[in-house]
C-alpha atoms as a PDB file:
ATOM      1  CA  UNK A   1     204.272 128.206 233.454  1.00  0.00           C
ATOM      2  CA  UNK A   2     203.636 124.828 231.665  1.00  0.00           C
ATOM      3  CA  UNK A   3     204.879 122.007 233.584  1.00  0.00           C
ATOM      4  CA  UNK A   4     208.147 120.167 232.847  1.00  0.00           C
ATOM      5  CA  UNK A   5     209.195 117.280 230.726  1.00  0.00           C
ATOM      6  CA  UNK A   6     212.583 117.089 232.864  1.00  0.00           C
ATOM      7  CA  UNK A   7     214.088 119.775 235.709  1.00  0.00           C
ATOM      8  CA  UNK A   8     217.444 120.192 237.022  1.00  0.00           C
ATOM      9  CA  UNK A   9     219.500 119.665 233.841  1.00  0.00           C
ATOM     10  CA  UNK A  10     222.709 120.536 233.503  1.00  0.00           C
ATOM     11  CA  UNK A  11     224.217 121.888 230.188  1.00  0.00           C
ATOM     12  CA  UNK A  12     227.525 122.872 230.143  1.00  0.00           C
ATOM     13  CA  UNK A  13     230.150 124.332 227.483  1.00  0.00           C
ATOM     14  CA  UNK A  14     233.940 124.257 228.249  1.00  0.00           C
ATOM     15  CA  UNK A  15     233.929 126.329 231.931  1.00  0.00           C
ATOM     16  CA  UNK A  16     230.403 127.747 231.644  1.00  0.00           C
ATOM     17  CA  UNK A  17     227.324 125.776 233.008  1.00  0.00           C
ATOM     18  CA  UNK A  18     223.678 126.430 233.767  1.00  0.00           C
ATOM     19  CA  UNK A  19     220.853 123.989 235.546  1.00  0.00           C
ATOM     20  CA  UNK A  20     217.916 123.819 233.140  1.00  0.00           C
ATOM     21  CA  UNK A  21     214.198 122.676 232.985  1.00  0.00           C
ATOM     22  CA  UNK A  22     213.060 120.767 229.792  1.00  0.00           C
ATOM     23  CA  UNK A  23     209.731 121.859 228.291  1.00  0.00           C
ATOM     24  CA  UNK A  24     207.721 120.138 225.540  1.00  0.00           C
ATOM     25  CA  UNK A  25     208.075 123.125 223.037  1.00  0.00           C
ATOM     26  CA  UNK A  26     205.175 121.446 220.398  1.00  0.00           C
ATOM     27  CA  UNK A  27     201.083 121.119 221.263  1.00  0.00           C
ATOM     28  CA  UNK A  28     200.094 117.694 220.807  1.00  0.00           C
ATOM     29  CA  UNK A  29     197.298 117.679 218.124  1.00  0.00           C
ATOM     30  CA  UNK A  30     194.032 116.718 219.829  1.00  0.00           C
ATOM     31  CA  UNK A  31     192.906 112.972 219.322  1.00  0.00           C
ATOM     32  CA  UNK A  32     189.259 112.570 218.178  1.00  0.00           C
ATOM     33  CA  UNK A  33     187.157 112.012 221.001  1.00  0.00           C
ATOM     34  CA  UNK A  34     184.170 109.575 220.807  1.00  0.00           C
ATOM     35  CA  UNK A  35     181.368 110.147 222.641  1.00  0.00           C
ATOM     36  CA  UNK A  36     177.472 108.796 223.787  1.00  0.00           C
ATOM     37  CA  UNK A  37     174.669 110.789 223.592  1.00  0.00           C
ATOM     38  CA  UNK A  38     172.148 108.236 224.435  1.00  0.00           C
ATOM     39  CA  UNK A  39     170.777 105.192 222.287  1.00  0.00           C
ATOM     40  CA  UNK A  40     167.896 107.370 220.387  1.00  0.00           C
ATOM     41  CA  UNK A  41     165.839 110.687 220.625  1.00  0.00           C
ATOM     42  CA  UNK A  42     163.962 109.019 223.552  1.00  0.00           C
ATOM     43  CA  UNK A  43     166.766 107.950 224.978  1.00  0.00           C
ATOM     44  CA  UNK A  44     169.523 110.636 225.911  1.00  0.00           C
ATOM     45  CA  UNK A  45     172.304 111.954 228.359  1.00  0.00           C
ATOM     46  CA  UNK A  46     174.797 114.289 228.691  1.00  0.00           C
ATOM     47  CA  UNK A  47     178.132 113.283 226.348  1.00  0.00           C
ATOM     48  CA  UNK A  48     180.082 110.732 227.911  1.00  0.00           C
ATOM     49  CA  UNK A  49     182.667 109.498 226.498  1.00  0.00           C
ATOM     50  CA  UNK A  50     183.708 105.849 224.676  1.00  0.00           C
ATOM     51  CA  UNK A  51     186.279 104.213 226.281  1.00  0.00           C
ATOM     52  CA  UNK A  52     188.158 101.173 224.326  1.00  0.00           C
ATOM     53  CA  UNK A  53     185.423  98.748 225.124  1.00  0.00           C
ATOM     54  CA  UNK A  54     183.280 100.449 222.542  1.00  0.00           C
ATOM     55  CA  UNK A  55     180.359 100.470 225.227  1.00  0.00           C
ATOM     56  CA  UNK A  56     178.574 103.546 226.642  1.00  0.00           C
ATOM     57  CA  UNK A  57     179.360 103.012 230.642  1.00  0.00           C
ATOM     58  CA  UNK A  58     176.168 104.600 231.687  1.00  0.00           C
ATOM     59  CA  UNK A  59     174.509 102.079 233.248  1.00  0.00           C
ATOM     60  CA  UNK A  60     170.458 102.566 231.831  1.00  0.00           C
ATOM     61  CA  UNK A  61     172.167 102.845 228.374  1.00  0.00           C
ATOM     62  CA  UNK A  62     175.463 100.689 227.631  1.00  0.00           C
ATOM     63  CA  UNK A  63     174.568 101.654 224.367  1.00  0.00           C
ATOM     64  CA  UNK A  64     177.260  99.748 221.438  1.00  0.00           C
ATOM     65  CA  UNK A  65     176.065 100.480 218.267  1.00  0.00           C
ATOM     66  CA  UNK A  66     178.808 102.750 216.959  1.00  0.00           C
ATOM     67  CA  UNK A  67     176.784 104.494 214.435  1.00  0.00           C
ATOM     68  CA  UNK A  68     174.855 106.705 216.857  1.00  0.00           C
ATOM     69  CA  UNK A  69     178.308 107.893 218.859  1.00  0.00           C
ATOM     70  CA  UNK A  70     179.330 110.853 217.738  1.00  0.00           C
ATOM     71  CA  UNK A  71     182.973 113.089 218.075  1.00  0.00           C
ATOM     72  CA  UNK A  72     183.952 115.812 219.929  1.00  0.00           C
ATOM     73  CA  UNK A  73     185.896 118.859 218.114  1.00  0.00           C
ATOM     74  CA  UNK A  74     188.097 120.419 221.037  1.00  0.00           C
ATOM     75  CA  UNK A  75     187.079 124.452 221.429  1.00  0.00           C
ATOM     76  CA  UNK A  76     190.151 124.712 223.378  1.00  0.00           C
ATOM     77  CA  UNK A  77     188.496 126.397 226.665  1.00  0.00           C
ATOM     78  CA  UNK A  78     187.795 122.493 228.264  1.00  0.00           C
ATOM     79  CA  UNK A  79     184.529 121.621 225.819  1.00  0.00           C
ATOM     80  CA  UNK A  80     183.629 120.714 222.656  1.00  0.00           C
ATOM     81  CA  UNK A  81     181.519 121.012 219.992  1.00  0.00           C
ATOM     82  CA  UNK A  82     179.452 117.353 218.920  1.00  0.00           C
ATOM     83  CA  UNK A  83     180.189 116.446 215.220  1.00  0.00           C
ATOM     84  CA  UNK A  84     177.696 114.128 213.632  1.00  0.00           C
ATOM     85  CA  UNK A  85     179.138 110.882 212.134  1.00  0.00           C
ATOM     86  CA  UNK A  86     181.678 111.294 209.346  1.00  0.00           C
ATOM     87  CA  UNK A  87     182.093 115.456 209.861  1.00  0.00           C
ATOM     88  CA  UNK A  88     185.209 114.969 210.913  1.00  0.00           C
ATOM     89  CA  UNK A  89     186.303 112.387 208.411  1.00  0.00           C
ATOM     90  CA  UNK A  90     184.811 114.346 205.344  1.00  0.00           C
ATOM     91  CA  UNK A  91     186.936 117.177 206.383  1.00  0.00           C
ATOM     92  CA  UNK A  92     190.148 115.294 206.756  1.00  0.00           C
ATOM     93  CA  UNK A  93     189.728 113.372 203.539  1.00  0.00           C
ATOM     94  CA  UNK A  94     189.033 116.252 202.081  1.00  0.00           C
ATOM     95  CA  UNK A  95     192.029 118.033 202.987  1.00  0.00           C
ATOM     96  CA  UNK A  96     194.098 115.472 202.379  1.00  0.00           C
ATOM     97  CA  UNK A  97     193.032 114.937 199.134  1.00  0.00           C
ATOM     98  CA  UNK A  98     194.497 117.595 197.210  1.00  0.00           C
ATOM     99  CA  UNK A  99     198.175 117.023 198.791  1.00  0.00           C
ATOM    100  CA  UNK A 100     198.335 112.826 198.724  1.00  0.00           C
ATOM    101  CA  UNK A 101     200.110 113.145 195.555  1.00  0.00           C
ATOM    102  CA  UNK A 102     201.358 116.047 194.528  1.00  0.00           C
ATOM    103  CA  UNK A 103     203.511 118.512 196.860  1.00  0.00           C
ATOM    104  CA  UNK A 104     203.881 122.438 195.694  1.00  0.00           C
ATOM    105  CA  UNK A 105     207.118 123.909 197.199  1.00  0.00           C
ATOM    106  CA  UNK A 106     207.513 127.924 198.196  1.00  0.00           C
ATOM    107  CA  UNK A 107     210.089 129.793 198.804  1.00  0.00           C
ATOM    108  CA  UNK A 108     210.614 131.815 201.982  1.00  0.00           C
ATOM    109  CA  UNK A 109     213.664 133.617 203.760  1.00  0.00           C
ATOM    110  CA  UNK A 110     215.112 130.835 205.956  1.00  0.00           C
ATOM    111  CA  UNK A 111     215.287 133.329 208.592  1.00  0.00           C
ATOM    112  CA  UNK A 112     211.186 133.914 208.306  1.00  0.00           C
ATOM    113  CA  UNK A 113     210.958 130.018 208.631  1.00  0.00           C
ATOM    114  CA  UNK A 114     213.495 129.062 211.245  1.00  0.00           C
ATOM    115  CA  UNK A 115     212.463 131.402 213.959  1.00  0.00           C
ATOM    116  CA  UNK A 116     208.561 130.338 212.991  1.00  0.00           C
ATOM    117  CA  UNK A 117     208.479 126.961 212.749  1.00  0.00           C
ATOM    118  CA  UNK A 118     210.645 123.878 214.739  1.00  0.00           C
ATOM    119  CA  UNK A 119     211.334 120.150 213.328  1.00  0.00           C
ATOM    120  CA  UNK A 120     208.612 118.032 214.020  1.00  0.00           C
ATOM    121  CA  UNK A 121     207.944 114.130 213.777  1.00  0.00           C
ATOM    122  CA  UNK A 122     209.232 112.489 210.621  1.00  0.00           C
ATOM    123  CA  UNK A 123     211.645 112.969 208.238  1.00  0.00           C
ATOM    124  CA  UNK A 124     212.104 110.965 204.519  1.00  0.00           C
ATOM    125  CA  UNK A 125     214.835 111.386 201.729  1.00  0.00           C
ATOM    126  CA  UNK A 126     213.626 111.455 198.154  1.00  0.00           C
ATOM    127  CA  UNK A 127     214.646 109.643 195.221  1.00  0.00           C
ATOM    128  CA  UNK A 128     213.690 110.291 192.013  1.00  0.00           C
ATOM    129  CA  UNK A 129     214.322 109.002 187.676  1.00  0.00           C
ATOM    130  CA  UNK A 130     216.914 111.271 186.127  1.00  0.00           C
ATOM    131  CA  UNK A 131     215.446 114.411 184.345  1.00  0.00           C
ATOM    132  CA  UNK A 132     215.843 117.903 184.139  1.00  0.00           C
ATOM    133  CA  UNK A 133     212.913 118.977 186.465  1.00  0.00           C
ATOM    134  CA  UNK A 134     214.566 117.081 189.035  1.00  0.00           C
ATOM    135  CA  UNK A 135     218.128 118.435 188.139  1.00  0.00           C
ATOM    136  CA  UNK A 136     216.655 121.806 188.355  1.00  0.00           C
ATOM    137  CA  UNK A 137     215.398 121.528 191.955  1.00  0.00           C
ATOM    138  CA  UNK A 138     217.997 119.962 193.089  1.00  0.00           C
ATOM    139  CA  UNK A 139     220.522 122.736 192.137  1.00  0.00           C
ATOM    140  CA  UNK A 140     218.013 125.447 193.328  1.00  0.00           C
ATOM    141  CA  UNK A 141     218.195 123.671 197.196  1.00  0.00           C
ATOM    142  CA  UNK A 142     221.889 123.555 196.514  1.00  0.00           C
ATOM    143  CA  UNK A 143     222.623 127.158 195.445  1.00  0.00           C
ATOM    144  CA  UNK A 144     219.889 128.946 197.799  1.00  0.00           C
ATOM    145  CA  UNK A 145     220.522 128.208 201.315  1.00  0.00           C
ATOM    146  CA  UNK A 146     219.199 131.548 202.049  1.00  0.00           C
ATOM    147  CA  UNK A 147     216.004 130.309 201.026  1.00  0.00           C
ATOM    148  CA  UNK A 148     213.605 127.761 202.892  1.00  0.00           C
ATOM    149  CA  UNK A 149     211.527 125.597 200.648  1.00  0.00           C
ATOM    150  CA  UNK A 150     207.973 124.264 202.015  1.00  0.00           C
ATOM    151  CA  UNK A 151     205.210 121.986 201.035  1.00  0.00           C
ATOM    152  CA  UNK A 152     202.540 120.240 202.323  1.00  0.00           C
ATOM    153  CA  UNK A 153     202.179 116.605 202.621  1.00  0.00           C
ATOM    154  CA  UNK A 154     199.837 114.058 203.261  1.00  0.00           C
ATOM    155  CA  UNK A 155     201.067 110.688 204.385  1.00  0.00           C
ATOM    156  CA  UNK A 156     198.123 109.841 206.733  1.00  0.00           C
ATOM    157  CA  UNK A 157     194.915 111.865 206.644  1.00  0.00           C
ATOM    158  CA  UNK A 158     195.343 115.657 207.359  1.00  0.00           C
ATOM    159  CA  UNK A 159     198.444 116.797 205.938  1.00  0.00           C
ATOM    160  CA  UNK A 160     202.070 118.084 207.335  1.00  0.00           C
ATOM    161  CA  UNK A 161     204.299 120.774 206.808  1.00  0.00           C
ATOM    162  CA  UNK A 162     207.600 120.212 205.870  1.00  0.00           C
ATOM    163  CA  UNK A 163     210.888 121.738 204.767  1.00  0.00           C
ATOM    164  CA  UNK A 164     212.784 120.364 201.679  1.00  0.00           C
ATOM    165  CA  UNK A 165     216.373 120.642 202.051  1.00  0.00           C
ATOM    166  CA  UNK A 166     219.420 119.507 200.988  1.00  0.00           C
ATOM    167  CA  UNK A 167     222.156 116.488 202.865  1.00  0.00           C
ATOM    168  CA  UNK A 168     225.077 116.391 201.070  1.00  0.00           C
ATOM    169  CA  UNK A 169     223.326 115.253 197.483  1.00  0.00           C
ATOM    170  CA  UNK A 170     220.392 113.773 198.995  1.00  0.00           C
ATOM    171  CA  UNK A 171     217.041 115.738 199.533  1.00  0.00           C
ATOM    172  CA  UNK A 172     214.872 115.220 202.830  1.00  0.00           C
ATOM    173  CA  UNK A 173     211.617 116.328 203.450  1.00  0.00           C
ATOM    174  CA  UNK A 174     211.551 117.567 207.182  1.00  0.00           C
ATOM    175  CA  UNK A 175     208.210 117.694 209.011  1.00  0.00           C
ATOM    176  CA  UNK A 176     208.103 121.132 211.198  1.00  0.00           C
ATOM    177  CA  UNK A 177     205.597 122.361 213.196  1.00  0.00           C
ATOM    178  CA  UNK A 178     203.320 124.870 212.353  1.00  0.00           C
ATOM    179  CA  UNK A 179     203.524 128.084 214.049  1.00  0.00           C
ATOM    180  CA  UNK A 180     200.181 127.985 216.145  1.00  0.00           C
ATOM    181  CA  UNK A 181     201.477 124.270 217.829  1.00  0.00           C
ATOM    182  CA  UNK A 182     204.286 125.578 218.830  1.00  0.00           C
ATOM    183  CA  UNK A 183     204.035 126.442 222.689  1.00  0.00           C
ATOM    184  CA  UNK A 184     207.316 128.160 223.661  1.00  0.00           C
ATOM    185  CA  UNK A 185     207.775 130.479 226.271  1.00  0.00           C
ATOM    186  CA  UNK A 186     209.837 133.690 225.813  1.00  0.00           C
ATOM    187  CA  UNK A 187     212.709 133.995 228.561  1.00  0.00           C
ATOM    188  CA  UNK A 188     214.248 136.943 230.098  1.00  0.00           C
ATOM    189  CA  UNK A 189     217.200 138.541 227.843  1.00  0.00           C
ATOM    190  CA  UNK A 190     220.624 137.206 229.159  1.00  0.00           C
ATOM    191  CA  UNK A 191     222.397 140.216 231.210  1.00  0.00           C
ATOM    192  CA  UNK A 192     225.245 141.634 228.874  1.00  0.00           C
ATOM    193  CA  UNK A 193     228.367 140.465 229.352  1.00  0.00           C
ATOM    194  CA  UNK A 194     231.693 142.629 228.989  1.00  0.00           C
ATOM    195  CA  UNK A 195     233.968 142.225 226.176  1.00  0.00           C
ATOM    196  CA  UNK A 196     237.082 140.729 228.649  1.00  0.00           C
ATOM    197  CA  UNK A 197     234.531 138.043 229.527  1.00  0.00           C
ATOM    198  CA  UNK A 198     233.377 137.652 225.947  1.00  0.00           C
ATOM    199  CA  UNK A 199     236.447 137.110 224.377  1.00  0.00           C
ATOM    200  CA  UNK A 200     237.654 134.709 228.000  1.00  0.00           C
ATOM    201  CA  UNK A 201     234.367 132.541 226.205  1.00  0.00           C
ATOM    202  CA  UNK A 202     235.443 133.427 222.334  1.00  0.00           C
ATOM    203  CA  UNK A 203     238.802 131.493 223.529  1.00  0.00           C
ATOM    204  CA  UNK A 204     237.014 128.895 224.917  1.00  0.00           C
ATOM    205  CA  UNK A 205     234.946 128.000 221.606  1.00  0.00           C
ATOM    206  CA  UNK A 206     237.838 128.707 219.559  1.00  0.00           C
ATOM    207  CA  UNK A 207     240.278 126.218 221.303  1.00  0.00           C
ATOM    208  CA  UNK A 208     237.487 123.323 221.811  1.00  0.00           C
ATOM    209  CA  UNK A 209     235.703 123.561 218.280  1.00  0.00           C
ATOM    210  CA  UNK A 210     236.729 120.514 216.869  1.00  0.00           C
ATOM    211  CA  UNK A 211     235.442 118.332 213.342  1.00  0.00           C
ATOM    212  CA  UNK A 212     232.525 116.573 213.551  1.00  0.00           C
ATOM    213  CA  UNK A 213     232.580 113.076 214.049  1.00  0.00           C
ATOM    214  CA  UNK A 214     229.864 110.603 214.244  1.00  0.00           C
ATOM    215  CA  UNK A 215     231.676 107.716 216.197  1.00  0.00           C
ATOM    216  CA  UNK A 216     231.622 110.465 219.007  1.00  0.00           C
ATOM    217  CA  UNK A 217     227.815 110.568 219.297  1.00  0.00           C
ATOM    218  CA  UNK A 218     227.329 107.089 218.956  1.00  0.00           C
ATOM    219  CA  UNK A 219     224.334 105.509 221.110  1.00  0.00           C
ATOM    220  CA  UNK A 220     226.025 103.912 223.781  1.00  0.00           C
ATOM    221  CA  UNK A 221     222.509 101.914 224.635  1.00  0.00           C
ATOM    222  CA  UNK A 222     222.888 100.748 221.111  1.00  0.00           C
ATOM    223  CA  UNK A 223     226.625  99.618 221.694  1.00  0.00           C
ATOM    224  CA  UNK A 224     225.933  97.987 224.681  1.00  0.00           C
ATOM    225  CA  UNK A 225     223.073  95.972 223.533  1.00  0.00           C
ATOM    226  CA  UNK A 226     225.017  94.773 220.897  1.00  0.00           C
ATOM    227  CA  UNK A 227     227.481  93.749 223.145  1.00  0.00           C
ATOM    228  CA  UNK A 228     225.017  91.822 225.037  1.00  0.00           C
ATOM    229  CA  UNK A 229     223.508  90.117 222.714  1.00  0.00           C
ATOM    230  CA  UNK A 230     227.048  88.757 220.948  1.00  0.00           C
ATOM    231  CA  UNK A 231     227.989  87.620 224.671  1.00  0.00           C
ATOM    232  CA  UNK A 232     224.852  85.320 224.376  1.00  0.00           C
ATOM    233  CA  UNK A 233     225.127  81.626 223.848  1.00  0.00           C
ATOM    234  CA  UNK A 234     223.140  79.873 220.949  1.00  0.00           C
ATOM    235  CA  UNK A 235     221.091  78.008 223.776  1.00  0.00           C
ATOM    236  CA  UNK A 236     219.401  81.119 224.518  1.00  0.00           C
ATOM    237  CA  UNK A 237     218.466  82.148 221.095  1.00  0.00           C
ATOM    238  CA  UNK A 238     214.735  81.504 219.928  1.00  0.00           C
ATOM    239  CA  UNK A 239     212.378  82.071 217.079  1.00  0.00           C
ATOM    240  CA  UNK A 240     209.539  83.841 217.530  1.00  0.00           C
ATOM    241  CA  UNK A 241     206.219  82.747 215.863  1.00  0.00           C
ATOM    242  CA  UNK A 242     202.620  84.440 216.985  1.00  0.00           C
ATOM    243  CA  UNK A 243     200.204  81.876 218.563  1.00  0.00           C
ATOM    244  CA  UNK A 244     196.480  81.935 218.119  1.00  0.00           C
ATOM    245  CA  UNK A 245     195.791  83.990 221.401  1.00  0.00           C
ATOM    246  CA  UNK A 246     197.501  86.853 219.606  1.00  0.00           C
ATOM    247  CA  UNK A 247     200.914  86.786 221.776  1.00  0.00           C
ATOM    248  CA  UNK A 248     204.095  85.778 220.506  1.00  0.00           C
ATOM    249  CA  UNK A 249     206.111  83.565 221.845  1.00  0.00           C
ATOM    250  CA  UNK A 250     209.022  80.913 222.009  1.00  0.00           C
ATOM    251  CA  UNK A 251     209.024  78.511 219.252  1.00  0.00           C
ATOM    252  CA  UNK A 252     209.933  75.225 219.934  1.00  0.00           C
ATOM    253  CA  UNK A 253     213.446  74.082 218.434  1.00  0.00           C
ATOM    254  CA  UNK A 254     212.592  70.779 216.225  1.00  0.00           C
ATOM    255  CA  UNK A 255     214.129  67.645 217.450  1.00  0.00           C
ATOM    256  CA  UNK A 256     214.912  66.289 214.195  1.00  0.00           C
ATOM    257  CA  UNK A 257     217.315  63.206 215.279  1.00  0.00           C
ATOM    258  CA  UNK A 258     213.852  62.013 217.280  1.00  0.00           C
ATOM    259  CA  UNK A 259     211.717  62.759 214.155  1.00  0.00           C
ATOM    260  CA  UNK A 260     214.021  60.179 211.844  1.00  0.00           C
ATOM    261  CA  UNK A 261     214.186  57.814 214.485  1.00  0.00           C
ATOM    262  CA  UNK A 262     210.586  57.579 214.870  1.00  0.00           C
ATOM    263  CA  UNK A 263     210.170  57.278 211.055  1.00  0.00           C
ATOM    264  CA  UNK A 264     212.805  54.051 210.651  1.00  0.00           C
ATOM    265  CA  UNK A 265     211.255  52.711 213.706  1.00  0.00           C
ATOM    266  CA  UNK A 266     207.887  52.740 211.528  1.00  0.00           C
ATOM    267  CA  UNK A 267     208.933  51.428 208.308  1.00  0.00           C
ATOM    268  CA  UNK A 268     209.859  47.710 208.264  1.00  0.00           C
ATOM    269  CA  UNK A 269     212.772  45.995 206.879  1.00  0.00           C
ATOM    270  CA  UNK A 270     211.336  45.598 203.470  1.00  0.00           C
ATOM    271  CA  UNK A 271     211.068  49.513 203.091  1.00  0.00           C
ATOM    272  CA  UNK A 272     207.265  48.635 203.886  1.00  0.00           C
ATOM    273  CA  UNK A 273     205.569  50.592 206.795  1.00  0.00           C
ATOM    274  CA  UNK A 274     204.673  48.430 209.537  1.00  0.00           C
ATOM    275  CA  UNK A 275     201.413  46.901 210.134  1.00  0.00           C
ATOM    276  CA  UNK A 276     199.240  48.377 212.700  1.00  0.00           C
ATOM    277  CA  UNK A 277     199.261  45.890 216.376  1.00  0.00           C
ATOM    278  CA  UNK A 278     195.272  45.892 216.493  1.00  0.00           C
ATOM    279  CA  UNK A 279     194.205  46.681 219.521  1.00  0.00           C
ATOM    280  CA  UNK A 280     192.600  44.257 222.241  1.00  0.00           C
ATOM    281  CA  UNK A 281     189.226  44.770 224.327  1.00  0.00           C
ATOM    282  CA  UNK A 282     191.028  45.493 227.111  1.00  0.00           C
ATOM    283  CA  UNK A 283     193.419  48.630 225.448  1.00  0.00           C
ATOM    284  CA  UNK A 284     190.366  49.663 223.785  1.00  0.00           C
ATOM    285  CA  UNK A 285     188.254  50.266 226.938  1.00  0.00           C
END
């Protein structure tokens, strides 16, 4: 049994409750590991890997030349398999190539899809010029619902798989996860209930089921944050600029009542600006 995300979670419906444990139900892709081998032929060790310094931490090597580091392609028992510069990045590119710009959609029974795949990561909506080709899959999405269109996509290096469907007139593309990420553990059948309790539940749904309405499921964090903020007087309101150290922080709020005084206080009475007092020996030194 995996370990989990969250335990002891109640979820409840009307009268009927159960405590739950929350698993992460999709494999998190593996990142590309970088790793030292040693500065040269006559120089090696056993892979270690690159940490964010960019420096091999083996002290007789602290080799940081990036071209002689190599990756690591998971083989899923613990180890991996050394890839030689650019393997990896050939591959990707290469993938990724044929899908950048141009998505081909199939067809499946939803019900093949559904209980296959699970929503994944990002989804976009789609706009598009008027024209027939876009008319035409438009009204197949609409009039299929039976149906579950994918394509492949690549946004970012290695493409996705998503699902094209329909919201109200609108189409998104939804990433899913492929069926081999997906790490979800079957549970033991529920124990069959008797028809008096079934329909005790059936009367429960029925007489709670209400329309759907989005002010219900509104983020409270997001309502009371906006709260806050509008309770906030101007005094503590600031503009944030990025300094050279690569932080942001406060801007300072320009005085400019000082700023005119200063320049009236330099310009003579003749609209002239003032001579400069030259300076003695003694404010010199």
């Amino acid at each position: 049994m995996p370990r989990a995300y969250r335990t002891k979670i109640t979820v409840s419906l009307a009268l009927a409750s159960a405590q739950v444990n929350v698993y992460t139900a999709i494999e998190k892709e593996a990142g590309n590991t970088i790793v030292c081998t040693g500065k040269d032929e006559q120089h090696t060790h056993v892979a270690t890997q690159i940490k964010q310094t960019r420096v091999c931490p083996v002290p007789d090597c602290e080799n940081s030349d990036p071209a002689t580091f190599r990756s690591v392609a998971p083989t899923g028992d613990g180890g991996g398999v050394l890839l030689d510069a650019g393997e990896r990045e050939a591959i990707k590119k290469a993938a990724a190539e044929a899908t950048k710009d141009r998505i081909a959609l199939t067809p499946h029974p939803v019900e093949n899809v559904r209980s296959s795949t699970i929503p994944s990561g990002s989804v976009y909506w789609l706009s598009a010029q008027p024209s027939i080709g876009w008319d035409h899959l438009v009204d197949a999405m609409a009039r299929h619902p039976e149906v579950a269109f994918l394509g492949t996509w690549s946004p970012q290096g290695k493409p996705n798989l998503y699902e094209f469907r329909m919201f109200g007139t609108t189409m998104l593309m939804v990433q899913v996860a492929r069926t081999e990420a997906i790490k979800v553990e079957a549970q033991p059948a529920p124990t069959l209930l008797d028809a008096f309790t079934q329909s005790q539940m059936d009367m429960l749904v029925a007489g709670t089921t209400k329309d759907y309405d989005p002010a219900v499921y509104v983020s409270e964090f997001e309502t009371k944050m906006a709260e806050l903020v509008a309770s906030k007087s101007p005094e503590e309101t600031v503009v944030l600029s990025t300094s050279k150290s690569g932080t942001k922080e406060a801007a300072p709020v320009a005085d400019f009542t000082a700023s005119l005084a200063a320049s009236l206080a330099a310009v003579g009475e003749d609209g002239k600006p003032k001579a400069r007092k030259a300076k003695t020996k003694k404010e010199a030194a």
